[in-house]
N, C-alpha and C. Protein backbone atom coordinates (compact mmCIF):
# COMPACT_ATOMS: atom_id res chain seq x y z
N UNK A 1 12.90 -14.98 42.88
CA UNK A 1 12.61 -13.86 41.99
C UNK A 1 13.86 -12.99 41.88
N UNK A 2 14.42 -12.77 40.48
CA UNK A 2 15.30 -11.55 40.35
C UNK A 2 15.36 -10.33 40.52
N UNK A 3 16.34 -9.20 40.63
CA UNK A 3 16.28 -8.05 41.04
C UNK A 3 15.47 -7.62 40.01
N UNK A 4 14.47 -6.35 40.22
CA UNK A 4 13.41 -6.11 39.42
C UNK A 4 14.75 -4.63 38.78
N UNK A 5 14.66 -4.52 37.47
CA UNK A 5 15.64 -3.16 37.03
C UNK A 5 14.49 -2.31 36.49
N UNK A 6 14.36 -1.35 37.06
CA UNK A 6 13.23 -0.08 36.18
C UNK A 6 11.55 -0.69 36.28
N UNK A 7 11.69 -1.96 37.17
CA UNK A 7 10.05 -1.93 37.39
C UNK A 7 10.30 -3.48 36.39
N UNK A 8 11.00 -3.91 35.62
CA UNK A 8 11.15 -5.24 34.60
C UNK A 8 11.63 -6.37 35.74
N UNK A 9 10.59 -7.28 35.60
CA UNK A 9 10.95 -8.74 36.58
C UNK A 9 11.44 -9.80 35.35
N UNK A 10 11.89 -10.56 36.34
CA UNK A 10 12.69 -11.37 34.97
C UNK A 10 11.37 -12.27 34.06
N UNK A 11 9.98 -12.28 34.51
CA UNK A 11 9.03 -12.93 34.07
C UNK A 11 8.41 -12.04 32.94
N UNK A 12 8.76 -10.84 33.08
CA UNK A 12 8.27 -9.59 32.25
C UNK A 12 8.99 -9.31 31.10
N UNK A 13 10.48 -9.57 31.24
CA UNK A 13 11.70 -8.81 30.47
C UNK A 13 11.58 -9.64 29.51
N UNK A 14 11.46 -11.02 28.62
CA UNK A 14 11.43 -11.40 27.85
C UNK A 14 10.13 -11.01 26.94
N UNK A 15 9.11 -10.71 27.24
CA UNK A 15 7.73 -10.44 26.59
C UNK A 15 8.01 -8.77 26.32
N UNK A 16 8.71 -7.72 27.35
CA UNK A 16 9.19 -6.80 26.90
C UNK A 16 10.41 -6.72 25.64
N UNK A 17 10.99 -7.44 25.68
CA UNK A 17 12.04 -7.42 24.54
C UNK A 17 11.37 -8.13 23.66
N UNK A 18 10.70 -9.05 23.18
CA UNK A 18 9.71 -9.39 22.31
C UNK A 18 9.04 -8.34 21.37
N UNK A 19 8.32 -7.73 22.67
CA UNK A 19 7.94 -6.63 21.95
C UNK A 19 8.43 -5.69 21.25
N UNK A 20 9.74 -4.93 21.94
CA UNK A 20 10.52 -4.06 21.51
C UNK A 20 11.09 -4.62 19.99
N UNK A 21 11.30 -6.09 19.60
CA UNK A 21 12.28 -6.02 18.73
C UNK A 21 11.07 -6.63 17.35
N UNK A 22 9.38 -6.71 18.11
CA UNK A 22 8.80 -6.82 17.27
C UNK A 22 8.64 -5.56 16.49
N UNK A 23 8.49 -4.44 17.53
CA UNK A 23 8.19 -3.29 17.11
C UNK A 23 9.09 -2.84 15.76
N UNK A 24 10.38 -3.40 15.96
CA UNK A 24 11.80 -2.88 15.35
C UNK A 24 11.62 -3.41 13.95
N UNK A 25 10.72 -4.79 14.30
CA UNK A 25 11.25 -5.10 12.66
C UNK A 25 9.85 -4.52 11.78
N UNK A 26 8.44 -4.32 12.33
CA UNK A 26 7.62 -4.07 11.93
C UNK A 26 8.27 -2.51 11.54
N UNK A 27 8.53 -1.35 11.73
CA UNK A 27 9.05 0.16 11.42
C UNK A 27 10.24 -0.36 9.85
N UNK A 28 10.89 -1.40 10.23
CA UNK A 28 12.05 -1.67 9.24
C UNK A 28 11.28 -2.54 7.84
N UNK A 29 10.19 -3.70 8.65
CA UNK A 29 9.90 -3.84 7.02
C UNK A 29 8.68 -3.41 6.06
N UNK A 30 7.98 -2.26 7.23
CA UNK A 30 6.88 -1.69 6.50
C UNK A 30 7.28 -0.10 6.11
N UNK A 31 8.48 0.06 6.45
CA UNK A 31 8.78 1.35 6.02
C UNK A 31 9.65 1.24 4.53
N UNK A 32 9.80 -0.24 3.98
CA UNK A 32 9.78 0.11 2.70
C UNK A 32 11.04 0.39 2.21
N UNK A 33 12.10 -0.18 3.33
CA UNK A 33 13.83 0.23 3.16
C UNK A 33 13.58 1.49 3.46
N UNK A 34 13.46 2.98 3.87
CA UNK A 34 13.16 3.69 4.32
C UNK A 34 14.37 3.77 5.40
N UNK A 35 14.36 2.98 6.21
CA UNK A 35 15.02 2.65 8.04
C UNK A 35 15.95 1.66 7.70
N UNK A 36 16.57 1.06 8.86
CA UNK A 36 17.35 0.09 9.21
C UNK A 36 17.59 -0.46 10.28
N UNK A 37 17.95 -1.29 10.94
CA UNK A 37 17.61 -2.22 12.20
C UNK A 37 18.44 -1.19 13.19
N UNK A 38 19.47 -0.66 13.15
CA UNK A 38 19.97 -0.16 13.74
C UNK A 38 19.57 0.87 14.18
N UNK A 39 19.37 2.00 13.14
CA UNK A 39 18.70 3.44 13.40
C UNK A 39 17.91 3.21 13.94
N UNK A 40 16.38 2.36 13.90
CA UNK A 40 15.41 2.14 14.65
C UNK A 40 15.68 1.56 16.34
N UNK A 41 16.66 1.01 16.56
CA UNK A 41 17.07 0.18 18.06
C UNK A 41 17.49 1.61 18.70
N UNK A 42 18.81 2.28 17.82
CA UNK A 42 19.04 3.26 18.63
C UNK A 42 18.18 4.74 18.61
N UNK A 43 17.06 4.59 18.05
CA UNK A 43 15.76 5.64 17.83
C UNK A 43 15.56 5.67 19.14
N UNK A 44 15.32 7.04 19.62
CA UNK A 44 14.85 7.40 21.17
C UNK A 44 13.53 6.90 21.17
N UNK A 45 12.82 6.17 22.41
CA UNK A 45 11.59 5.43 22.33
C UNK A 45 10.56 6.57 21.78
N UNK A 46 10.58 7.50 22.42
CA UNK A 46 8.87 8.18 21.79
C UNK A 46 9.15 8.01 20.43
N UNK A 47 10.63 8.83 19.74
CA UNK A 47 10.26 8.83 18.21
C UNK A 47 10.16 7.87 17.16
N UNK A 48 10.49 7.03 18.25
CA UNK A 48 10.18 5.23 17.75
C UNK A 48 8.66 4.77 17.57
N UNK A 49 8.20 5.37 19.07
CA UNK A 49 6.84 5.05 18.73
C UNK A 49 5.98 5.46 17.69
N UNK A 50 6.57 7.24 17.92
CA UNK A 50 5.82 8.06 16.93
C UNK A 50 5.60 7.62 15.88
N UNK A 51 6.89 6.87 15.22
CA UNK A 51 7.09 6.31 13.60
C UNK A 51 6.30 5.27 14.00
N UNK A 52 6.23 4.31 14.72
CA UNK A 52 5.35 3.22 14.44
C UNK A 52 3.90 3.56 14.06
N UNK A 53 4.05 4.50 15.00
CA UNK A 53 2.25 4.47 14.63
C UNK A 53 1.60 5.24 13.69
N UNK A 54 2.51 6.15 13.19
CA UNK A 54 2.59 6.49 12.18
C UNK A 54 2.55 5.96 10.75
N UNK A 55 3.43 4.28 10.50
CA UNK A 55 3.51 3.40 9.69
C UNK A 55 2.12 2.85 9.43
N UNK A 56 1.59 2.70 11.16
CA UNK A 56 0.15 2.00 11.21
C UNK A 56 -1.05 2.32 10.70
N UNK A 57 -0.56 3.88 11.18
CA UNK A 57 -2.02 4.63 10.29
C UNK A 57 -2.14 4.78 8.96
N UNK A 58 -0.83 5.10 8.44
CA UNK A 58 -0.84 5.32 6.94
C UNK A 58 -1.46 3.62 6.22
N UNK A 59 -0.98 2.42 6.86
CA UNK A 59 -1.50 1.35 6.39
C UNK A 59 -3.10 0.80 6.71
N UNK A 60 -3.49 1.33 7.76
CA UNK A 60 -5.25 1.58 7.95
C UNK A 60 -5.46 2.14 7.09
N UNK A 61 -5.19 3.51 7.02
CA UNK A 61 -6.32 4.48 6.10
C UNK A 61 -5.97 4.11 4.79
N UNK A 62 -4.85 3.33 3.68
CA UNK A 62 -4.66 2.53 3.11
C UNK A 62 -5.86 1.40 3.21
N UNK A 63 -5.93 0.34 3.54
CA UNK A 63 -6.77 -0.24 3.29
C UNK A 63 -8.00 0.03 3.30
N UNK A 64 -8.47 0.63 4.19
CA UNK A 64 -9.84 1.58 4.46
C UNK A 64 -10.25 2.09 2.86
N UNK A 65 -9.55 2.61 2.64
CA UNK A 65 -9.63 3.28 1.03
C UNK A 65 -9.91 1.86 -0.10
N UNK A 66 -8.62 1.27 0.01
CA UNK A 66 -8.89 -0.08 -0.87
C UNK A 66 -10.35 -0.37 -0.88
N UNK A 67 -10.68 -0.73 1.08
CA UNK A 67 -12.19 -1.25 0.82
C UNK A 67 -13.08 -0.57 0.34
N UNK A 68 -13.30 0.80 0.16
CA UNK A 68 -14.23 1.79 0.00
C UNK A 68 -14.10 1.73 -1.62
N UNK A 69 -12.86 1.61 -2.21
CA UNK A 69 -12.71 1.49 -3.71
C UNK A 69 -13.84 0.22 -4.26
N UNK A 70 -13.19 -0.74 -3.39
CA UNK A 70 -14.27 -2.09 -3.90
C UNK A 70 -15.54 -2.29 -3.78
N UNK A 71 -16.38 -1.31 -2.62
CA UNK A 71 -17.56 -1.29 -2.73
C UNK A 71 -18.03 -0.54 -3.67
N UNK A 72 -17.34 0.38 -4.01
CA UNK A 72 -18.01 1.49 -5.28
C UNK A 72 -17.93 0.63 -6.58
N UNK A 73 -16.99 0.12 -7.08
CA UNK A 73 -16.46 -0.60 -8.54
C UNK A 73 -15.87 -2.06 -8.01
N UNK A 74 -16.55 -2.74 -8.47
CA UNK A 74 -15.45 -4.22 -7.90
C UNK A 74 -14.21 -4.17 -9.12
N UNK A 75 -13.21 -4.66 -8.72
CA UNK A 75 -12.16 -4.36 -9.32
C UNK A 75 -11.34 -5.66 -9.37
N UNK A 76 -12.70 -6.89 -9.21
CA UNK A 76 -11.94 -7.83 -9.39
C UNK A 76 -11.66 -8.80 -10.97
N UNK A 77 -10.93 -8.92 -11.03
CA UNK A 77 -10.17 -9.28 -12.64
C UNK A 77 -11.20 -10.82 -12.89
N UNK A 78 -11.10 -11.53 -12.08
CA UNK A 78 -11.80 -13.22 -12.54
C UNK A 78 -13.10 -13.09 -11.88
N UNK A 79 -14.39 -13.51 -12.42
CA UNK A 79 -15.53 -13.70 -11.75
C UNK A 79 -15.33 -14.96 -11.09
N UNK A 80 -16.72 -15.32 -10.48
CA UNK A 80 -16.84 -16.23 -9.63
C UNK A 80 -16.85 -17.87 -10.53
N UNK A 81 -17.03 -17.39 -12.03
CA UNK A 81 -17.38 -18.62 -12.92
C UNK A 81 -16.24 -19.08 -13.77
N UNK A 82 -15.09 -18.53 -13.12
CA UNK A 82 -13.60 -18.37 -13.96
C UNK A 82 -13.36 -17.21 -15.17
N UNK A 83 -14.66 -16.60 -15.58
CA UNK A 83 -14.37 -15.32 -16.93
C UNK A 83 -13.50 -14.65 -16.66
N UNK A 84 -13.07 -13.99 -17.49
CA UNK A 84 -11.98 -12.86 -17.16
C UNK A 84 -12.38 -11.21 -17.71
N UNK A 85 -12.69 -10.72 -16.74
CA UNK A 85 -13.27 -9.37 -16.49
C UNK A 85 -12.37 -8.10 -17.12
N UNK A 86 -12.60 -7.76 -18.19
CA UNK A 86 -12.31 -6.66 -18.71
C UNK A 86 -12.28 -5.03 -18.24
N UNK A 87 -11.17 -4.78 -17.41
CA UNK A 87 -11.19 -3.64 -17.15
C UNK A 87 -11.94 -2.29 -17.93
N UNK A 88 -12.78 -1.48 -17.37
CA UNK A 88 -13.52 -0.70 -18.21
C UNK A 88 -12.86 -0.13 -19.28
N UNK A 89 -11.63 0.68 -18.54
CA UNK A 89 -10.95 1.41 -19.65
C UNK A 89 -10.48 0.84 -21.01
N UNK A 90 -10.03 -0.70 -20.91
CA UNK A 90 -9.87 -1.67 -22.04
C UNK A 90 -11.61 -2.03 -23.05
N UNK A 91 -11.79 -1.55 -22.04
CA UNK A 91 -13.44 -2.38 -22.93
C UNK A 91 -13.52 -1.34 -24.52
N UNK A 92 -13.90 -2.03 -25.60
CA UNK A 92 -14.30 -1.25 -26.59
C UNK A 92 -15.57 -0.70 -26.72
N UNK A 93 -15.61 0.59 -27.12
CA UNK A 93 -16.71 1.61 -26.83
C UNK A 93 -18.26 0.82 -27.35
N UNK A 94 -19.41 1.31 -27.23
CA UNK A 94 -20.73 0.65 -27.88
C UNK A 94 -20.99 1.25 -29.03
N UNK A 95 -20.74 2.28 -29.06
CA UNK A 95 -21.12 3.18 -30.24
C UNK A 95 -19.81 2.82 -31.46
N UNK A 96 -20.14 3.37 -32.41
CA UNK A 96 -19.31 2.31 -33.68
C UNK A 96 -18.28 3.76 -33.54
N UNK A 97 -16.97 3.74 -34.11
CA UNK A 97 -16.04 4.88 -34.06
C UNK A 97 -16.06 5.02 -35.45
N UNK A 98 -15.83 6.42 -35.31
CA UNK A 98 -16.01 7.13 -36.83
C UNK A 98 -15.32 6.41 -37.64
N UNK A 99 -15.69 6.50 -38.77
CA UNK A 99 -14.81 5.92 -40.26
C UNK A 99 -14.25 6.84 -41.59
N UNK A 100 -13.05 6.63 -41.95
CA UNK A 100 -12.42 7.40 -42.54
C UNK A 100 -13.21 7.38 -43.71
N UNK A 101 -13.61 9.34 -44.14
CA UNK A 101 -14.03 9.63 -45.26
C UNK A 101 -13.31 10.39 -46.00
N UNK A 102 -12.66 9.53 -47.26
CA UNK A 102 -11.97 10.45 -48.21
C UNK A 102 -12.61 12.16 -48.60
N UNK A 103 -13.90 11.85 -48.81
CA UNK A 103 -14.26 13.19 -49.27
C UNK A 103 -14.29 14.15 -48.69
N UNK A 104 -14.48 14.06 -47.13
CA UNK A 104 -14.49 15.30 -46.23
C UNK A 104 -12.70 15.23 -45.54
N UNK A 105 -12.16 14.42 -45.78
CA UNK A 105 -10.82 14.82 -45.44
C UNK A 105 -9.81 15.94 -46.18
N UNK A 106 -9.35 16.30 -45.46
CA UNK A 106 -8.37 17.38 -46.03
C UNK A 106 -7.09 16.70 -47.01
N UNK A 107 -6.96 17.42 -48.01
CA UNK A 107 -5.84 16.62 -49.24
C UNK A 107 -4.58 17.79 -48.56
N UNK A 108 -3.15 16.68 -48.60
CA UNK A 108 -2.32 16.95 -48.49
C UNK A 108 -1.54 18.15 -49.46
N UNK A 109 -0.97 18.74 -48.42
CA UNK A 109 -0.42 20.06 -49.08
C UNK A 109 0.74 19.80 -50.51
N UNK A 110 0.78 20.02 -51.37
CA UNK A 110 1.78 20.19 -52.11
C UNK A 110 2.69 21.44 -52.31
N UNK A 111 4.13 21.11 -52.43
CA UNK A 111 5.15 21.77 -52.14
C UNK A 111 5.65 21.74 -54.13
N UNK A 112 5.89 22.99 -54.36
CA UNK A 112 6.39 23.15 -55.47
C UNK A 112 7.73 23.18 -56.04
């Protein structure tokens, strides 16, 4: 067994650096270019963590929402039978839209 440094045995230190550099890339590629591999390595650990979990929550309560969207309105574009589902706002109204009446329209101004 190797000298243990800070409590890390050599059976430990690889699953610790695993982690650490999982952590690194998860902050770098969910922050959206935001960060960079570097700034994050040399990020002091708490405010490293802080941001991680920070990234995490904003992407929970993100989906959380998504799901809560889809139970209210399904919002899915293809049914189950291949149709293609017309977003409401695209849909044309039921009621017929007014139609242009010469007689109640206003006649253009003439300029003398």
């Amino acid at each position: 067994m190797g000298l243990a440094f800070f409590g890390l045995t050599s059976d430990i230190a690889p699953q610790v650096r695993a982690a650490l550099f999982k952590q690194i890339h998860e902050i770098v590629f969910h922050g959206k270019g935001g960060y960079d591999w570097n700034t994050i390595y040399n990020m002091p650990t708490w405010l490293r963590r802080f941001t991680f979990n920070e990234i995490q929550k904003y992407y929970k309560d993100e989906k959380e929402t998504l799901e809560n969207k889809g139970k209210k309105g399904s919002q899915t574009v293809i049914s189950s039978d291949g149709q293609i589902k017309t977003p409401e706002f695209l849909q044309k109204p039921q009621n017929n839209p007014p139609t242009f009446n010469p007689s109640t329209s206003k006649k253009p101004a003439s300029y003398k």
